[in-house]
Structures are given as structure tokens and as C-alpha cells.
PDB file of N, CA and C in Angstrom:
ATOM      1  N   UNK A   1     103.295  48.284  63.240  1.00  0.00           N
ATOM      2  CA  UNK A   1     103.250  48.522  64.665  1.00  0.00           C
ATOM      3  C   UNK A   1     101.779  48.650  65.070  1.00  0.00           C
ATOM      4  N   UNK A   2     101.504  48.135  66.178  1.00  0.00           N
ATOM      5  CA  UNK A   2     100.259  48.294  66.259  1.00  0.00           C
ATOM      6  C   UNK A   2      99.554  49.757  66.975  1.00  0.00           C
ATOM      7  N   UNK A   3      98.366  49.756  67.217  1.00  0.00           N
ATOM      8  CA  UNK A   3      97.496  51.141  67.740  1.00  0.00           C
ATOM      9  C   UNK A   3      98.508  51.542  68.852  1.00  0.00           C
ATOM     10  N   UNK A   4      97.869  50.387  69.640  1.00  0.00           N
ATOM     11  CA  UNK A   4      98.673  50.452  71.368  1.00  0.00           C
ATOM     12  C   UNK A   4     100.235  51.114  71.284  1.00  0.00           C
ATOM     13  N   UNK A   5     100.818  50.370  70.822  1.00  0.00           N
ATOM     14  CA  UNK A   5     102.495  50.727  70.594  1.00  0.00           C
ATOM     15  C   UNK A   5     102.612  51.968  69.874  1.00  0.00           C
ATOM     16  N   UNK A   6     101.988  52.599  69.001  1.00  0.00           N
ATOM     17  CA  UNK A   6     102.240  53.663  68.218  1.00  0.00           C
ATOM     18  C   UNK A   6     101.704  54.996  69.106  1.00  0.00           C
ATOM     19  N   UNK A   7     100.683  54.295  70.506  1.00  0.00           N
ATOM     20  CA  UNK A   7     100.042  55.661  71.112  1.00  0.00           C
ATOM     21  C   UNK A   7     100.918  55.850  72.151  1.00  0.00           C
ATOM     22  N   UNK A   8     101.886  55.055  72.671  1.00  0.00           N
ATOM     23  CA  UNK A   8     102.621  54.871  73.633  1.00  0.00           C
ATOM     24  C   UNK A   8     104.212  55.244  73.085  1.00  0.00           C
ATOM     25  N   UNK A   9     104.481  55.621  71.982  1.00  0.00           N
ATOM     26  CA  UNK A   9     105.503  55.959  71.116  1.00  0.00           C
ATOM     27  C   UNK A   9     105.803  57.601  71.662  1.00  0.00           C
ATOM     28  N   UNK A  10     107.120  58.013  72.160  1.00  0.00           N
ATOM     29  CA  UNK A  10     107.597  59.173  72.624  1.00  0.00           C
ATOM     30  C   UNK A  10     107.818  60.294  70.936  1.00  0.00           C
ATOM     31  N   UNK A  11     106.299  60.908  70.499  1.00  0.00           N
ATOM     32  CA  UNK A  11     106.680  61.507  69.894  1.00  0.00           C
ATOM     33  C   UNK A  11     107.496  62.922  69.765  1.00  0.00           C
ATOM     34  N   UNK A  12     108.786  63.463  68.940  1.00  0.00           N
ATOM     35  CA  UNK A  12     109.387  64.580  69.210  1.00  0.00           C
ATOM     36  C   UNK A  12     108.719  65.762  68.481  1.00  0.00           C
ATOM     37  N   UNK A  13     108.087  65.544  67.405  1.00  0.00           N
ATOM     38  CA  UNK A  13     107.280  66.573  66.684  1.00  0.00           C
ATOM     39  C   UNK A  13     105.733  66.197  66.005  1.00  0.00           C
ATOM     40  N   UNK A  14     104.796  67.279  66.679  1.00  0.00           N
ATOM     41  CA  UNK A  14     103.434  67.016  65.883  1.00  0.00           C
ATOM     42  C   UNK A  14     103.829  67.829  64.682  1.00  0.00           C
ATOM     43  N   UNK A  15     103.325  67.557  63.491  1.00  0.00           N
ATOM     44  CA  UNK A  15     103.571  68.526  62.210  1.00  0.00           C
ATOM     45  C   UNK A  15     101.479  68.214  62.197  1.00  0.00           C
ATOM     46  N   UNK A  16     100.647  69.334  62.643  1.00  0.00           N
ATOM     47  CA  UNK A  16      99.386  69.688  61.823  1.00  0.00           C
ATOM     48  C   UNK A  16      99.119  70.207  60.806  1.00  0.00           C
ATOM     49  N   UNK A  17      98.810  69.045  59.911  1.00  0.00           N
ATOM     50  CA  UNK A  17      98.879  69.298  58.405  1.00  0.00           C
ATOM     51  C   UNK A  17      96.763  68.788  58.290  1.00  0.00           C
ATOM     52  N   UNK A  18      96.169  69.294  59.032  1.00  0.00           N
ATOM     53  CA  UNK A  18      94.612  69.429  58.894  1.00  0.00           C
ATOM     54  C   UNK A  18      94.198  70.279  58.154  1.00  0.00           C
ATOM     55  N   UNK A  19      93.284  70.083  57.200  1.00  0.00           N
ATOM     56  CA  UNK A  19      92.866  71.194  56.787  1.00  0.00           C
ATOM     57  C   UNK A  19      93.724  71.492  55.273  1.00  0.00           C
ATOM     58  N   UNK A  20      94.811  70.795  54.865  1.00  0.00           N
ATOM     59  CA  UNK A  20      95.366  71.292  53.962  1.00  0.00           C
ATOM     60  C   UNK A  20      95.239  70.480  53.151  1.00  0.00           C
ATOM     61  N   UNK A  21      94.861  70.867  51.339  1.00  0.00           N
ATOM     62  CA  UNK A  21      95.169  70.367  50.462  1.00  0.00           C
ATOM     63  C   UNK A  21      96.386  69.351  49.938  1.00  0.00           C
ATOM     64  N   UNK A  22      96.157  68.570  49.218  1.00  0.00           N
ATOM     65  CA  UNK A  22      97.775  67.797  48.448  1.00  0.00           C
ATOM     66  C   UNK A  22      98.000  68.468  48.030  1.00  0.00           C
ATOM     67  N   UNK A  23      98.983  68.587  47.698  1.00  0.00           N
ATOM     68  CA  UNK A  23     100.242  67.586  48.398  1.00  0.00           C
ATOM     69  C   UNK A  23     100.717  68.345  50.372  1.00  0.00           C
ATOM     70  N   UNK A  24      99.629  69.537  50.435  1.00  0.00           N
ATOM     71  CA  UNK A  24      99.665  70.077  51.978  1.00  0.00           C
ATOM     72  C   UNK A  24     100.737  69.381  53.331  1.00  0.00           C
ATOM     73  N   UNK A  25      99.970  68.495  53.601  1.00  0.00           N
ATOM     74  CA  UNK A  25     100.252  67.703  54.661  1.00  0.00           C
ATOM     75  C   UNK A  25     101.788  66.648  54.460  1.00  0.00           C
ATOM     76  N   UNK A  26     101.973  66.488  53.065  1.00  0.00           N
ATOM     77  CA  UNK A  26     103.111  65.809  52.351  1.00  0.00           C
ATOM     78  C   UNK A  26     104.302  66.822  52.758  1.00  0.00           C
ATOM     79  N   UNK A  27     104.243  68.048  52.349  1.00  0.00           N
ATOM     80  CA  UNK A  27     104.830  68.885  52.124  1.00  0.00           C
ATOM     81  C   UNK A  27     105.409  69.638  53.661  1.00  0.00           C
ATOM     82  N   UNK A  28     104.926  69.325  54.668  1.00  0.00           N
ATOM     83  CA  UNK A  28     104.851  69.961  55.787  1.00  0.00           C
ATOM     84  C   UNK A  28     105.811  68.815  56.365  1.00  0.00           C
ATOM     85  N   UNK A  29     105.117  67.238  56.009  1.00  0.00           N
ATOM     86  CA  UNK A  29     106.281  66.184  56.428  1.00  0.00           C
ATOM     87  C   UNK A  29     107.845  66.386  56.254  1.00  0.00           C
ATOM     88  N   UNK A  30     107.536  66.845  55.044  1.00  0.00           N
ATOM     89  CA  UNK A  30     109.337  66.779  54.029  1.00  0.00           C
ATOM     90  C   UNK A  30     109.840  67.844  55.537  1.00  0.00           C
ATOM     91  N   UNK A  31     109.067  68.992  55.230  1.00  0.00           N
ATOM     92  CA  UNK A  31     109.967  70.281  56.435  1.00  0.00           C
ATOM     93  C   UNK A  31     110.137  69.419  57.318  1.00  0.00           C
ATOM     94  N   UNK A  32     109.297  68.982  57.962  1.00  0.00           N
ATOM     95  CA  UNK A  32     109.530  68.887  59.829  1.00  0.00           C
ATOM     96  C   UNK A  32     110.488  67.696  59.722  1.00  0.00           C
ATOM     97  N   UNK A  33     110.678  66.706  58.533  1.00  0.00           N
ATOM     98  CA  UNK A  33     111.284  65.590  59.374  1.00  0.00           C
ATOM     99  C   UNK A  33     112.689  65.912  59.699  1.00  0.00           C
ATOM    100  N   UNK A  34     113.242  66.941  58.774  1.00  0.00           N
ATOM    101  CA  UNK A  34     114.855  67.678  58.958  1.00  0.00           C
ATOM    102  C   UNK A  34     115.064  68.254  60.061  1.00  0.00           C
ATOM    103  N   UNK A  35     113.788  69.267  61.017  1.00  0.00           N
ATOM    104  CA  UNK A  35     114.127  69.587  62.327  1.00  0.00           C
ATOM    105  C   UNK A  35     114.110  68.778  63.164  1.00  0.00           C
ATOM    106  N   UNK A  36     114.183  67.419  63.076  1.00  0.00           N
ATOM    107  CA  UNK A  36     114.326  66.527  64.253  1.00  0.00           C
ATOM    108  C   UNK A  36     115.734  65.586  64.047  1.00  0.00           C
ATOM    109  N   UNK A  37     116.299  65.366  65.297  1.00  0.00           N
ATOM    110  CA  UNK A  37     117.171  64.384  64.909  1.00  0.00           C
ATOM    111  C   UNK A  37     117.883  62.830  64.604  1.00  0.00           C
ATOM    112  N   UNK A  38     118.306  62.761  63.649  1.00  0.00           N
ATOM    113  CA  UNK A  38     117.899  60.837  62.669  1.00  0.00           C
ATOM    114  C   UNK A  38     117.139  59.930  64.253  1.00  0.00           C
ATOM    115  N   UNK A  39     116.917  59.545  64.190  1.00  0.00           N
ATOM    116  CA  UNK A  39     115.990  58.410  64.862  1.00  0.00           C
ATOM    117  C   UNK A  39     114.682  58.587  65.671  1.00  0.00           C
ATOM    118  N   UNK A  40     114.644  60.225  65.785  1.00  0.00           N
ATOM    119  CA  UNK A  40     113.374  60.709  66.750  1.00  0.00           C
ATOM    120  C   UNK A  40     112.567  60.241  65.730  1.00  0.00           C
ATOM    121  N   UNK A  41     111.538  60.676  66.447  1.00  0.00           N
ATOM    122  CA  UNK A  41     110.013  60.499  65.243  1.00  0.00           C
ATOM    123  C   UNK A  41     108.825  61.710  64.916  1.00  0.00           C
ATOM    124  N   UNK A  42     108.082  62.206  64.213  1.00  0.00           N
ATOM    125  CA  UNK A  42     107.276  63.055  63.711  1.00  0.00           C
ATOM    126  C   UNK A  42     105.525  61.762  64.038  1.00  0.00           C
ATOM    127  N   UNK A  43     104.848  62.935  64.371  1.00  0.00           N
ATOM    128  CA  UNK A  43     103.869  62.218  63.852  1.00  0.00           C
ATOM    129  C   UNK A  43     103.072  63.581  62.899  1.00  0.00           C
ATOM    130  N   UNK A  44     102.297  63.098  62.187  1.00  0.00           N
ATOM    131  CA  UNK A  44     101.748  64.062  60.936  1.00  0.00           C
ATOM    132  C   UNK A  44      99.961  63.956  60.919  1.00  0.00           C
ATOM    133  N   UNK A  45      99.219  64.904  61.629  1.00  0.00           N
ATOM    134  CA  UNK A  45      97.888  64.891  61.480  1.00  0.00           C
ATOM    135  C   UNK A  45      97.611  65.386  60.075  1.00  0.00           C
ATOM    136  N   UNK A  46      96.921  64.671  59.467  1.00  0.00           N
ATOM    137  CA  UNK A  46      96.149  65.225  58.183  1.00  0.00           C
ATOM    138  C   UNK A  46      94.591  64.819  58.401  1.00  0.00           C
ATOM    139  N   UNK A  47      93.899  65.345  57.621  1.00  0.00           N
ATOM    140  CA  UNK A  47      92.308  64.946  57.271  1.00  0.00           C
ATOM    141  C   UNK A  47      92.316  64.422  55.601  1.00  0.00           C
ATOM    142  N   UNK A  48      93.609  64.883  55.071  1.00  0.00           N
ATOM    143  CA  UNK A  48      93.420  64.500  53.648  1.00  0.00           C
ATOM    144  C   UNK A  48      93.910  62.815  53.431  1.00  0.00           C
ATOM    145  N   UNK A  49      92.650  62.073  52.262  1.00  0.00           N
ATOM    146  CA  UNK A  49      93.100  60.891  52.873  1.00  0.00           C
ATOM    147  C   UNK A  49      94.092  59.999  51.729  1.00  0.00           C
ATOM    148  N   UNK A  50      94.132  61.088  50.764  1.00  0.00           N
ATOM    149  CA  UNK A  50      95.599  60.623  50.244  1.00  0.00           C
ATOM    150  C   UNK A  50      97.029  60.235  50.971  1.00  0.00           C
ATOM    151  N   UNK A  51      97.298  61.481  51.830  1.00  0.00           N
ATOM    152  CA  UNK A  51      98.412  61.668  52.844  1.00  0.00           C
ATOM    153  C   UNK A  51      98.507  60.081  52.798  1.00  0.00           C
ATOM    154  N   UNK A  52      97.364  59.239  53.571  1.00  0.00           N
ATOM    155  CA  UNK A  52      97.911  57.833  53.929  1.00  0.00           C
ATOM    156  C   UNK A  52      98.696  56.868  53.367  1.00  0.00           C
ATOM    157  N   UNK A  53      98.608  56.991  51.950  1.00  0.00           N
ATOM    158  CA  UNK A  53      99.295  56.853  51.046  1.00  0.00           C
ATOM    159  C   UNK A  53     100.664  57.340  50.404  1.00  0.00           C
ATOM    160  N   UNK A  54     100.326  58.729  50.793  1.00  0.00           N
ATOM    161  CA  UNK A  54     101.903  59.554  49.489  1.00  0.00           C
ATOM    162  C   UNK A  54     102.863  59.998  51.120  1.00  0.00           C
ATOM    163  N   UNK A  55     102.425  59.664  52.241  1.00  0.00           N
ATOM    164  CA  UNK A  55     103.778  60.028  53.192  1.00  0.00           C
ATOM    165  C   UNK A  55     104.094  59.235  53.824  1.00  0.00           C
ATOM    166  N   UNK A  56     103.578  57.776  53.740  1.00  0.00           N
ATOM    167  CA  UNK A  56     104.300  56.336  53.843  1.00  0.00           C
ATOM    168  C   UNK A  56     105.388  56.294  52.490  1.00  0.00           C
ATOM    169  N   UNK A  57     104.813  56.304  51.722  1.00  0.00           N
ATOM    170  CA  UNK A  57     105.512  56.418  50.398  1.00  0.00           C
ATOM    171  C   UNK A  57     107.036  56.983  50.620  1.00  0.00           C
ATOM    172  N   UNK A  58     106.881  58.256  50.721  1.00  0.00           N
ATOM    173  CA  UNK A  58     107.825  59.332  50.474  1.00  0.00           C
ATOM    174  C   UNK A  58     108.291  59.113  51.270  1.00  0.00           C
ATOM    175  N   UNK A  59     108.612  58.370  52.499  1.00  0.00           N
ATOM    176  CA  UNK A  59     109.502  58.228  54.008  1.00  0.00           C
ATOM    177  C   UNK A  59     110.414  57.447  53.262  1.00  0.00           C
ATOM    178  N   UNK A  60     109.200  56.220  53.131  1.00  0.00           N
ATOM    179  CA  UNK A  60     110.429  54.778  52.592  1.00  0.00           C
ATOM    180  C   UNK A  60     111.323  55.100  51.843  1.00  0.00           C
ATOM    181  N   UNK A  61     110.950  55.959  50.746  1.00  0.00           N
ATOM    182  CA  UNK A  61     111.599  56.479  49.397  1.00  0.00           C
ATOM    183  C   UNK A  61     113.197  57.001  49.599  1.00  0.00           C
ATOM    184  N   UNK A  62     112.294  57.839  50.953  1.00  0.00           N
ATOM    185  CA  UNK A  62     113.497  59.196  51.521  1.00  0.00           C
ATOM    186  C   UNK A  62     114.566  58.452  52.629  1.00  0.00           C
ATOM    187  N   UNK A  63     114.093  57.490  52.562  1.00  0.00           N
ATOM    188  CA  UNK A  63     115.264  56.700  53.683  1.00  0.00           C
ATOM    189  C   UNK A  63     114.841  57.029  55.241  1.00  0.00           C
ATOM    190  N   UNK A  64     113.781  57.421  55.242  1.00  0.00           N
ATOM    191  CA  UNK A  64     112.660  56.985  56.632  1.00  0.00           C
ATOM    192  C   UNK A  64     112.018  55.966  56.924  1.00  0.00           C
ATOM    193  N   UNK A  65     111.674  55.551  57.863  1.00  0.00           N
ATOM    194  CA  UNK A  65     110.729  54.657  58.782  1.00  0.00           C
ATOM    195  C   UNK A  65     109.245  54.926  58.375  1.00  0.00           C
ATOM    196  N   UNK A  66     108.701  54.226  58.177  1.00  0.00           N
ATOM    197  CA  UNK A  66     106.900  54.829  58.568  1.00  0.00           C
ATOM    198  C   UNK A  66     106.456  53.067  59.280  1.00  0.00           C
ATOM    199  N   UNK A  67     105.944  53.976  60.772  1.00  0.00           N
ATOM    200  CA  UNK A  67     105.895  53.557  61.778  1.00  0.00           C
ATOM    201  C   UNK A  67     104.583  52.682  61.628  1.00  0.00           C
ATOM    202  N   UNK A  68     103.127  53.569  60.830  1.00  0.00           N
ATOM    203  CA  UNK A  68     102.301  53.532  61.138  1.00  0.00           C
ATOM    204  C   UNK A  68     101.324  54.666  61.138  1.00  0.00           C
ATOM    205  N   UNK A  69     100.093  54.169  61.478  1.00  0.00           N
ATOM    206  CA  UNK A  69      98.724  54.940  61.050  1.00  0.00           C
ATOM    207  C   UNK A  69      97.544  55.358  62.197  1.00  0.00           C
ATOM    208  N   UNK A  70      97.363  55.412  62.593  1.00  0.00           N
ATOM    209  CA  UNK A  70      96.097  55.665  63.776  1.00  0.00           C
ATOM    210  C   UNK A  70      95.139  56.513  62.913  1.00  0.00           C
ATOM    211  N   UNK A  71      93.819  56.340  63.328  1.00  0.00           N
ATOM    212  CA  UNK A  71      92.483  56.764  63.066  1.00  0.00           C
ATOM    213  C   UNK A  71      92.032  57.914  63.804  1.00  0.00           C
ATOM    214  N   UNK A  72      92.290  58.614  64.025  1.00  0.00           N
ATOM    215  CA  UNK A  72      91.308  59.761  65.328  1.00  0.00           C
ATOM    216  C   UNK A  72      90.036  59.968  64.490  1.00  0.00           C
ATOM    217  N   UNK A  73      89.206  60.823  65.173  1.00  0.00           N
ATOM    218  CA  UNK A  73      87.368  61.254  64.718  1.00  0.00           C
ATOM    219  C   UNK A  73      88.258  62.292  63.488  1.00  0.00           C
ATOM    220  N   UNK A  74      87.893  62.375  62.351  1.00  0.00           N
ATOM    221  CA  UNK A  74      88.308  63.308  61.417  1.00  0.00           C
ATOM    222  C   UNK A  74      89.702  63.192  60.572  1.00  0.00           C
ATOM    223  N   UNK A  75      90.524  62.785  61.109  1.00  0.00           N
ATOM    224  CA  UNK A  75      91.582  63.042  60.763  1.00  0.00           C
ATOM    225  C   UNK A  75      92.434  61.491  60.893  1.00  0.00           C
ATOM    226  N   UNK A  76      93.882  61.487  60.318  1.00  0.00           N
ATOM    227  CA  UNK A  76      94.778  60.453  61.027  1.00  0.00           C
ATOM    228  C   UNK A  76      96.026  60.710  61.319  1.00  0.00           C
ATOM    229  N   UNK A  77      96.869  59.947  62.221  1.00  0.00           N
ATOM    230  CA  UNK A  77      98.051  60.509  63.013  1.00  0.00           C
ATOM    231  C   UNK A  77      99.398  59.629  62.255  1.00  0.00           C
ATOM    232  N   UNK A  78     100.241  59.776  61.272  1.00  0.00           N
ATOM    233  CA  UNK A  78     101.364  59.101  60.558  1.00  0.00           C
ATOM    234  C   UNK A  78     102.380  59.233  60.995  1.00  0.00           C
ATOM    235  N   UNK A  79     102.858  58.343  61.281  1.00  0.00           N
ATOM    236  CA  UNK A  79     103.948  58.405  61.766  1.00  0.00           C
ATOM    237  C   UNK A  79     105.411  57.660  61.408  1.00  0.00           C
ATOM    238  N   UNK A  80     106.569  58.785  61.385  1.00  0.00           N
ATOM    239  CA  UNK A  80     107.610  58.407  60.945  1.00  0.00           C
ATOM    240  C   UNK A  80     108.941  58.603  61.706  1.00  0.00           C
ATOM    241  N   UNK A  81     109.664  57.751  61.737  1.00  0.00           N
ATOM    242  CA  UNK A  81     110.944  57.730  61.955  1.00  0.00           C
ATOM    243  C   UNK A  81     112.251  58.180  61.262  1.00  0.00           C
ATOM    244  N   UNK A  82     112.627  59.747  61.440  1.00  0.00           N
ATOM    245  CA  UNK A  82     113.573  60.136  60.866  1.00  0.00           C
ATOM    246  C   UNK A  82     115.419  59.106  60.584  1.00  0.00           C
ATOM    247  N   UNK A  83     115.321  58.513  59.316  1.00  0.00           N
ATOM    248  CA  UNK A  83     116.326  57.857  58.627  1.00  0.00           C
ATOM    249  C   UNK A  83     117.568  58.337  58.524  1.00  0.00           C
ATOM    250  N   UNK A  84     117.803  59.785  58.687  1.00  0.00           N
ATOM    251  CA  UNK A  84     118.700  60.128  57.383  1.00  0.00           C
ATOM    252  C   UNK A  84     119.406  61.180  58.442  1.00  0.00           C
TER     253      UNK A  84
END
């Protein structure tokens, strides 16, 4: 999905996972994506730049969506589509 479409995306939950160690920001995903319901979406700020990697991962895995990635100054915004 691209920048445009992903900033224009009705998100239902920020999960701020800044500032936190791995698996931190991973771990904060797993919680929040259960308080939303199957098709809303999460987006997930981290600064850690593994995250970009292990919570695309773990969506697909988990029978989620991953929407996509955005860049902000510091940090990036992930985003997923609750599957399940």
C-alpha cells in the first residue's frame, strides 16, 4: 500500500511502542491487536528498527494483514489489519 493510502487509512488503535527494547514494540502488537475488532486496523510506532521486520512477520504468521510501513523523523508507523 502506498504512503498516501496508508496516511489516509481510518486507524482504530495507536499501540506506542517508542522507546522500547525487542522484542518491546512486538510484544505490545500481539496485546493491542486482540482489543480491536477482526478487520479494524492498529498502527504500531516503534524507533526499534528490527520491529520492521519481526511485526510484519508475526501478523502474516498470526493470520493478520500488514498493511505497510511509513517513515516519520525517529521512528516508524506499522501497520496491521486485524485477521482473526
Amino acid at each position: 500500500m502506498t504512503e498516501e493510502k496508508l496516511k489516509n487509512l481510518k486507524v482504530n488503535k495507536v499501540v506506542d511502542g517508542r522507546g522500547k527494547f525487542p522484542p518491546g514494540p512486538l510484544l505490545a502488537a500481539r496485546r493491542s491487536i486482540m482489543e480491536v475488532p477482526r478487520g479494524e486496523i492498529i498502527e504500531v510506532y516503534s524507533s526499534d528498527e528490527s520491529s520492521s521486520q519481526d511485526i510484519p512477520f508475526w501478523a502474516n504468521k498470526a493470520g493478520h494483514e500488514y498493511l505497510g510501513t511509513i517513515e516519520y523523523p525517529g521512528y516508524k508507523g506499522i501497520f496491521i489489519r486485524n485477521g482473526c
